[in-house]
Protein backbone atom coordinates (compact mmCIF):
# COMPACT_ATOMS: atom_id res chain seq x y z
CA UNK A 1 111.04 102.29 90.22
CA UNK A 2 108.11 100.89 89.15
CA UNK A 3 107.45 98.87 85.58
CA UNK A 4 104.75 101.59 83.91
CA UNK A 5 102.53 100.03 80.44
CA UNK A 6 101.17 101.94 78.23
CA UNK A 7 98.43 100.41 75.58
CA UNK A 8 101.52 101.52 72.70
CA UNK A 9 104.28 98.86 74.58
CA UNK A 10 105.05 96.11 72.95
CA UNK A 11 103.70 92.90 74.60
CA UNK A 12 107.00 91.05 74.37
CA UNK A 13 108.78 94.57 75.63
CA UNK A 14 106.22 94.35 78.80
CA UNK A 15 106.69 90.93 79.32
CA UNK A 16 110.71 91.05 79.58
CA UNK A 17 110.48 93.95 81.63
CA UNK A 18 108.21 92.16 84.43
CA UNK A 19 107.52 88.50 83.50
CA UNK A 20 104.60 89.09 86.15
CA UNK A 21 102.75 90.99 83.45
CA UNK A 22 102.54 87.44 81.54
CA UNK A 23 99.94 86.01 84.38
CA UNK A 24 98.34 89.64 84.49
CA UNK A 25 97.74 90.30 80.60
CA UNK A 26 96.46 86.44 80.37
CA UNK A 27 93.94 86.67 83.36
CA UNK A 28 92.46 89.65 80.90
CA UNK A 29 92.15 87.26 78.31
CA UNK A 30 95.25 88.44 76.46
CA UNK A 31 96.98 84.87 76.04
CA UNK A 32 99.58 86.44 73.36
CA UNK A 33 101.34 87.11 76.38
CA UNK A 34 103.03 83.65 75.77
CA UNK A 35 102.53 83.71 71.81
CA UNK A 36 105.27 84.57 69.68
CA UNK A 37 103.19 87.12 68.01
CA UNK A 38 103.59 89.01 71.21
CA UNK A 39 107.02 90.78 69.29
CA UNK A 40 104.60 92.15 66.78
CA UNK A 41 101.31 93.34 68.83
CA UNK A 42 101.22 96.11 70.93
CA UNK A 43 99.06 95.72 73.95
CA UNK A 44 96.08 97.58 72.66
CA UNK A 45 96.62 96.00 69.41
CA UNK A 46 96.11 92.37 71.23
CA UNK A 47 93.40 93.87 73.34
CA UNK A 48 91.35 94.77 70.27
CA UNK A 49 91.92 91.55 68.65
CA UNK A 50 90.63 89.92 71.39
CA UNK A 51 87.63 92.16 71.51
CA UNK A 52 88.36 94.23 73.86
CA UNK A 53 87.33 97.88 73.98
CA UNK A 54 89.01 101.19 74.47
CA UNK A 55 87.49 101.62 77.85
CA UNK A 56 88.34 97.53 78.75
CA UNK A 57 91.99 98.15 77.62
CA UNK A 58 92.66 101.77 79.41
CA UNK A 59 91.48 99.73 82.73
CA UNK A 60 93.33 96.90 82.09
CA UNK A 61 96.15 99.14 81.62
CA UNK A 62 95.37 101.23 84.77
CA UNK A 63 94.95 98.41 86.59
CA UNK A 64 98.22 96.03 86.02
CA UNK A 65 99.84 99.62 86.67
CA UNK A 66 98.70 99.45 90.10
CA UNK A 67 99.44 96.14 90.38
CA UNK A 68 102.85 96.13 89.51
CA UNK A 69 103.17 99.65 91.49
CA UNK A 70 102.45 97.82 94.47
CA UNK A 71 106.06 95.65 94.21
CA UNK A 72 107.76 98.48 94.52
CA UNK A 73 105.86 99.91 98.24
């Protein structure tokens, strides 16, 4: 079964779920993925602080989803 985000996850939830997801959310810019303030921002939370948009996070999101639903085919 597949690892599924959604933008309300936790990043350090995410992460320990499928370390993969650190290379992922930091090739989007979102380098909390290694930051210990990745227990206390959700991924749209981090997304926004890094000045992302609601439209830039949902494809992020989308798009690791696929990603990581491809390990599993």
């Amino acid at each position: 079964m597949p690892v599924i985000i959604k933008k309300s996850d936790l990043i350090s939830d995410i992460t320990k779920k499928s370390p993969k997801t650190i290379e992922m959310l930091t090739e989007y810019g979102l380098h909390c993925a290694n930051c210990f303030l990745n227990t206390f921002d959700t991924v749209e939370a981090g997304a926004t602080l890094h000045g992302m948009t609601t439209e830039e996070i949902d494809r992020m999101v989308e798009e690791i989803n696929a990603e990581l639903a491809k390990d599993v085919e």
